[in-house]
N, C-alpha and C. Protein backbone atom coordinates (compact mmCIF):
# COMPACT_ATOMS: atom_id res chain seq x y z
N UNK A 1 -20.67 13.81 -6.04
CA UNK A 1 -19.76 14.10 -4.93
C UNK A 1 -19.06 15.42 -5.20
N UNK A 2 -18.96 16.11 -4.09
CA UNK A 2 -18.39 17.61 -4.28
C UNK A 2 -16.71 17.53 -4.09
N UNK A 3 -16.57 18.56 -4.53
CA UNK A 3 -14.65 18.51 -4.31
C UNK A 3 -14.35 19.66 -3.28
N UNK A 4 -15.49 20.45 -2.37
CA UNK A 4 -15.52 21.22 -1.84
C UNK A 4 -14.64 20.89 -0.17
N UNK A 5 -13.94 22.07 0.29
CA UNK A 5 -13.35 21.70 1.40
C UNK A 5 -14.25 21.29 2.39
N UNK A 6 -13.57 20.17 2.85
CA UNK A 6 -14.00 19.56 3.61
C UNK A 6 -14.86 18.36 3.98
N UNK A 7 -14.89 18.09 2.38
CA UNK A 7 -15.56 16.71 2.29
C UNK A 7 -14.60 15.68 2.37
N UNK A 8 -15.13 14.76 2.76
CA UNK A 8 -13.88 13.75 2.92
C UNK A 8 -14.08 12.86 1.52
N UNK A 9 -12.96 12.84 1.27
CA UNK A 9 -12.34 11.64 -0.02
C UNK A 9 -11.38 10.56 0.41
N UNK A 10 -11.72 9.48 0.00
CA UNK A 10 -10.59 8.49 -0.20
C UNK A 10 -9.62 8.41 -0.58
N UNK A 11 -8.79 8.13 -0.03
CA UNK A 11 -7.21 8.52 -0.80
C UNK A 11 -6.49 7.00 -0.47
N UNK A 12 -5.62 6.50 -2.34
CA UNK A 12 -5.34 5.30 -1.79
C UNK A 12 -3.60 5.83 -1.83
N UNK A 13 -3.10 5.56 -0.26
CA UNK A 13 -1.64 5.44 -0.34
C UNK A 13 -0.79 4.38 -0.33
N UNK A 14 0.16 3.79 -0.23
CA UNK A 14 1.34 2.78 -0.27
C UNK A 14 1.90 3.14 0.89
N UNK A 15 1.66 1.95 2.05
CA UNK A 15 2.47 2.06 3.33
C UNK A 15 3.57 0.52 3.44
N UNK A 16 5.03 1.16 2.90
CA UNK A 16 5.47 -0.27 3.30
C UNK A 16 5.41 -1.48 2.20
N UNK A 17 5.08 -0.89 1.25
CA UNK A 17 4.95 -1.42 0.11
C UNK A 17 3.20 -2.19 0.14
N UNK A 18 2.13 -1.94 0.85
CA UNK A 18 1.13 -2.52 0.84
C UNK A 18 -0.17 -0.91 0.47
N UNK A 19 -1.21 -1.37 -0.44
CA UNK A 19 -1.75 -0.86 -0.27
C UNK A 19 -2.46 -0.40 0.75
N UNK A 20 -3.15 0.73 1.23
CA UNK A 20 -4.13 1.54 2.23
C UNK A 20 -4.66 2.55 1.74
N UNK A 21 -6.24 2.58 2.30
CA UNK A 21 -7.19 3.46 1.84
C UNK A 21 -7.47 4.35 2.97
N UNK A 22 -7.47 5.67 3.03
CA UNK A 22 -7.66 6.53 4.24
C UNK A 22 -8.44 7.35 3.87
N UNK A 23 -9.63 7.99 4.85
CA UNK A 23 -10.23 8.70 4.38
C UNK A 23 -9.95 10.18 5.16
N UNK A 24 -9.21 10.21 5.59
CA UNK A 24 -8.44 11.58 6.21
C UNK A 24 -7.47 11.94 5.19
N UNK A 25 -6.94 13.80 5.37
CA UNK A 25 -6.69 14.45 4.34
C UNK A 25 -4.98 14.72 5.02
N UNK A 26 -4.85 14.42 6.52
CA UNK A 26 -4.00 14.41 7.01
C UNK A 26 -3.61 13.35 7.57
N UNK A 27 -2.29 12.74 8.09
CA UNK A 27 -2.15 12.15 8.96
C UNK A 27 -0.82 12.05 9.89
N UNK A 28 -1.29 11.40 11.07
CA UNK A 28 0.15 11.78 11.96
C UNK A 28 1.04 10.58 11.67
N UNK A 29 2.48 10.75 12.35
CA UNK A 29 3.23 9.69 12.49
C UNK A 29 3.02 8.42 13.00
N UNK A 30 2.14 8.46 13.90
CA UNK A 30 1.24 7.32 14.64
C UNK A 30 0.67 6.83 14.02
N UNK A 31 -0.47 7.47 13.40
CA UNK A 31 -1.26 6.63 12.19
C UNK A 31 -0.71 5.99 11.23
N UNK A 32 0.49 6.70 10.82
CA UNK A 32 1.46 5.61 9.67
C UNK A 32 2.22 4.81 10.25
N UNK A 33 2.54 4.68 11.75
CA UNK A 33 3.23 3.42 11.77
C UNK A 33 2.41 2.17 12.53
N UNK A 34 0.87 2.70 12.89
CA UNK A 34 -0.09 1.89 12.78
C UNK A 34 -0.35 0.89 11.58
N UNK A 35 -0.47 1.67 10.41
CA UNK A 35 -0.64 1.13 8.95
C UNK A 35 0.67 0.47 8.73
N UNK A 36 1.64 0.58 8.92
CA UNK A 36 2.76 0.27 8.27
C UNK A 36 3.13 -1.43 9.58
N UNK A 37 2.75 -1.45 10.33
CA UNK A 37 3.03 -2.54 11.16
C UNK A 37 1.96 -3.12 11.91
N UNK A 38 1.27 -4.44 11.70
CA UNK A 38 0.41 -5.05 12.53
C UNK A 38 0.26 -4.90 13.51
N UNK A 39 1.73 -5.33 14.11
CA UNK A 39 2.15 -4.91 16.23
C UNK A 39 3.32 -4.17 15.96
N UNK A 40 3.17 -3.22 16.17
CA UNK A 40 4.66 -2.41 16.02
C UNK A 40 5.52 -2.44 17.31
N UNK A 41 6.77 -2.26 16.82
CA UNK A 41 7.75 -2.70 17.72
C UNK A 41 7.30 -1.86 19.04
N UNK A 42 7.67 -2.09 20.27
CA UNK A 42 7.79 -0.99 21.48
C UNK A 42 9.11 -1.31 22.67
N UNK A 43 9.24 -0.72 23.03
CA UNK A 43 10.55 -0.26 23.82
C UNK A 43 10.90 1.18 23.71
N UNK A 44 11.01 1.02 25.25
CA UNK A 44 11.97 2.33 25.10
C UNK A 44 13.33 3.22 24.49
N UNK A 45 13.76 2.25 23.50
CA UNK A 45 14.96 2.71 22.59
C UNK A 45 14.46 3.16 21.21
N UNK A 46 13.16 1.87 21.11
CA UNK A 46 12.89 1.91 19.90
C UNK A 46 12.13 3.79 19.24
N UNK A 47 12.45 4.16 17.75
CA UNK A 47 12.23 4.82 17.21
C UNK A 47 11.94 4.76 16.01
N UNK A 48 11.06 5.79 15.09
CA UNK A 48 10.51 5.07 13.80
C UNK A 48 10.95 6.29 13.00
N UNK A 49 11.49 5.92 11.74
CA UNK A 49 12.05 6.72 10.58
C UNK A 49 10.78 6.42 9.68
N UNK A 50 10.17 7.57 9.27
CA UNK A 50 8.95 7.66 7.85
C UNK A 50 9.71 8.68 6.80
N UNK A 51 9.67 8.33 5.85
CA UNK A 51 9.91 9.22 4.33
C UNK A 51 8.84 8.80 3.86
N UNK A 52 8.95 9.67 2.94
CA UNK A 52 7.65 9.80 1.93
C UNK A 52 8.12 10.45 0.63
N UNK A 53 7.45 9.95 -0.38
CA UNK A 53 7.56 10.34 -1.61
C UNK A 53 6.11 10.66 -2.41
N UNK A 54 5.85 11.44 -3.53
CA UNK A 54 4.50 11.63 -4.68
C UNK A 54 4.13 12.11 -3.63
N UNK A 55 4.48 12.86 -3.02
CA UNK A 55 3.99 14.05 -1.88
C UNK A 55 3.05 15.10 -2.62
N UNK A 56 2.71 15.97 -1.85
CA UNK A 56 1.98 17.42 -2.24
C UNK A 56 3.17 18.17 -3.01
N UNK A 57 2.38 18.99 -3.90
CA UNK A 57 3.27 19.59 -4.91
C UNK A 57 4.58 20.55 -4.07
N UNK A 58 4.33 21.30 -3.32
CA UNK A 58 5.07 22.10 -2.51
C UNK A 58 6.28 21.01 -1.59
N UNK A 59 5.93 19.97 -1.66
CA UNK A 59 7.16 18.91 -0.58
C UNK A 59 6.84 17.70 -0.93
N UNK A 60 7.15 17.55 -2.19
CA UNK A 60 6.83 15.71 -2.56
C UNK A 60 7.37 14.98 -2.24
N UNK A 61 8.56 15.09 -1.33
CA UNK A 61 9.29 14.24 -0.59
C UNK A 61 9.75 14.71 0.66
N UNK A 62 10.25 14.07 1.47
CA UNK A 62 10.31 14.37 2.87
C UNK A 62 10.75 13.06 3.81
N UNK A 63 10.88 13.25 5.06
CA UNK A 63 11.17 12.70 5.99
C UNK A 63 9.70 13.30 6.93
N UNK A 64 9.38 12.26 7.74
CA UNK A 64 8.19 13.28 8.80
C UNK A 64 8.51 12.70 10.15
N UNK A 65 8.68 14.00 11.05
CA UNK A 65 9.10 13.40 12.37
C UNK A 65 8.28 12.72 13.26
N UNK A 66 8.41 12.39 14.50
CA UNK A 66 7.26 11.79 15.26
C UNK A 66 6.71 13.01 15.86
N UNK A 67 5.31 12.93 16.00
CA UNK A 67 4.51 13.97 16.35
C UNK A 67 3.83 14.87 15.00
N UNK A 68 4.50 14.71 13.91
CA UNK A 68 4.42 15.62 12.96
C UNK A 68 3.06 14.93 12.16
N UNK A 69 2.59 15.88 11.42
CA UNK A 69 1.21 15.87 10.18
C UNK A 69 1.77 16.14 9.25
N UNK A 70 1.34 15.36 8.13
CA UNK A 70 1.46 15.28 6.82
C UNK A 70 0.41 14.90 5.57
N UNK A 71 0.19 16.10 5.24
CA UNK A 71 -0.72 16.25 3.90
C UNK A 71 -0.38 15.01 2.86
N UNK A 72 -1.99 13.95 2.91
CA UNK A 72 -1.65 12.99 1.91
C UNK A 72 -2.57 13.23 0.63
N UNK A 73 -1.89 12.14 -0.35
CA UNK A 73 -2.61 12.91 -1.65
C UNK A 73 -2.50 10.97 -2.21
N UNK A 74 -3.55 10.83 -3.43
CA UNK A 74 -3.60 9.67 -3.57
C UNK A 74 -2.26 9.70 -4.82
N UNK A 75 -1.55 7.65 -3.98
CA UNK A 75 -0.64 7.08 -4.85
C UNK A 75 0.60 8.12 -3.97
N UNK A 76 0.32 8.67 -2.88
CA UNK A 76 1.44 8.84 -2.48
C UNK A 76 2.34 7.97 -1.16
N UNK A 77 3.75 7.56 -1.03
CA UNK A 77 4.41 6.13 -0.83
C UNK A 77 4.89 7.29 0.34
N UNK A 78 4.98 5.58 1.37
CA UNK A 78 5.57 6.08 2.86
C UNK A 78 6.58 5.18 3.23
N UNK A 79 7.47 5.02 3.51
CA UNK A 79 8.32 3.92 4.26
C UNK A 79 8.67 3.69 5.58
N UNK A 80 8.43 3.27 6.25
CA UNK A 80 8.17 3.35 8.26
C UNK A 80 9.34 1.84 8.70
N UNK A 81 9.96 2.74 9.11
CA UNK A 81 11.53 1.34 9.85
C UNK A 81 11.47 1.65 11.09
N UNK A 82 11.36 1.03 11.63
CA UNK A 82 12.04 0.64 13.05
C UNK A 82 13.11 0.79 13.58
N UNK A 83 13.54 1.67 14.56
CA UNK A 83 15.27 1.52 14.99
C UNK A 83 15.15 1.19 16.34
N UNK A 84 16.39 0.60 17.34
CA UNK A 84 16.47 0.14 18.11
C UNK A 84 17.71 1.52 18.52
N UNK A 85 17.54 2.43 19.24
CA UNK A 85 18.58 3.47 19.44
C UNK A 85 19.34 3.07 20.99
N UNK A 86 19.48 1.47 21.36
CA UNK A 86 20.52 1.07 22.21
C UNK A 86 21.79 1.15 21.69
């Protein structure tokens, strides 16, 4: 297997305290609060807070907004909450 850009690798991250295996090098806010919740909450108040930690060397930690991409790397941890902004 090559390490050349653009091959895809497995990467195992921690969503929520559960393991997940992704084979994308990026991912959006959507996709993590897919992983992070079976049926995720919906309403129109509702909003989702993600941090992240064992990030990429340049931002190993963070907050990521909705809409936003974030460079994953394996063994790196996400935390996805739910808010109710009534």
């Amino acid at each position: 297997m090559s390490d050349e850009p653009g091959d895809k690798k497995d990467v195992m991250i921690i969503v929520n305290g559960r393991e997940n295996t992704v084979s994308k090098a990026d991912l959006t806010s959507d996709q993590l609060v897919k992983l992070a919740f079976d049926d995720p909450p919906t309403g129109e108040f509702i909003c989702f807070t993600i941090t992240y930690r064992k990030g990429q060397g340049n931002k190993p930690e963070g907050t990521l907004a909705e809409g936003e991409i974030v460079k994953v790397k394996d063994g790196m941890i996400f935390n996805v909450t739910a808010t109710d902004k009534s």
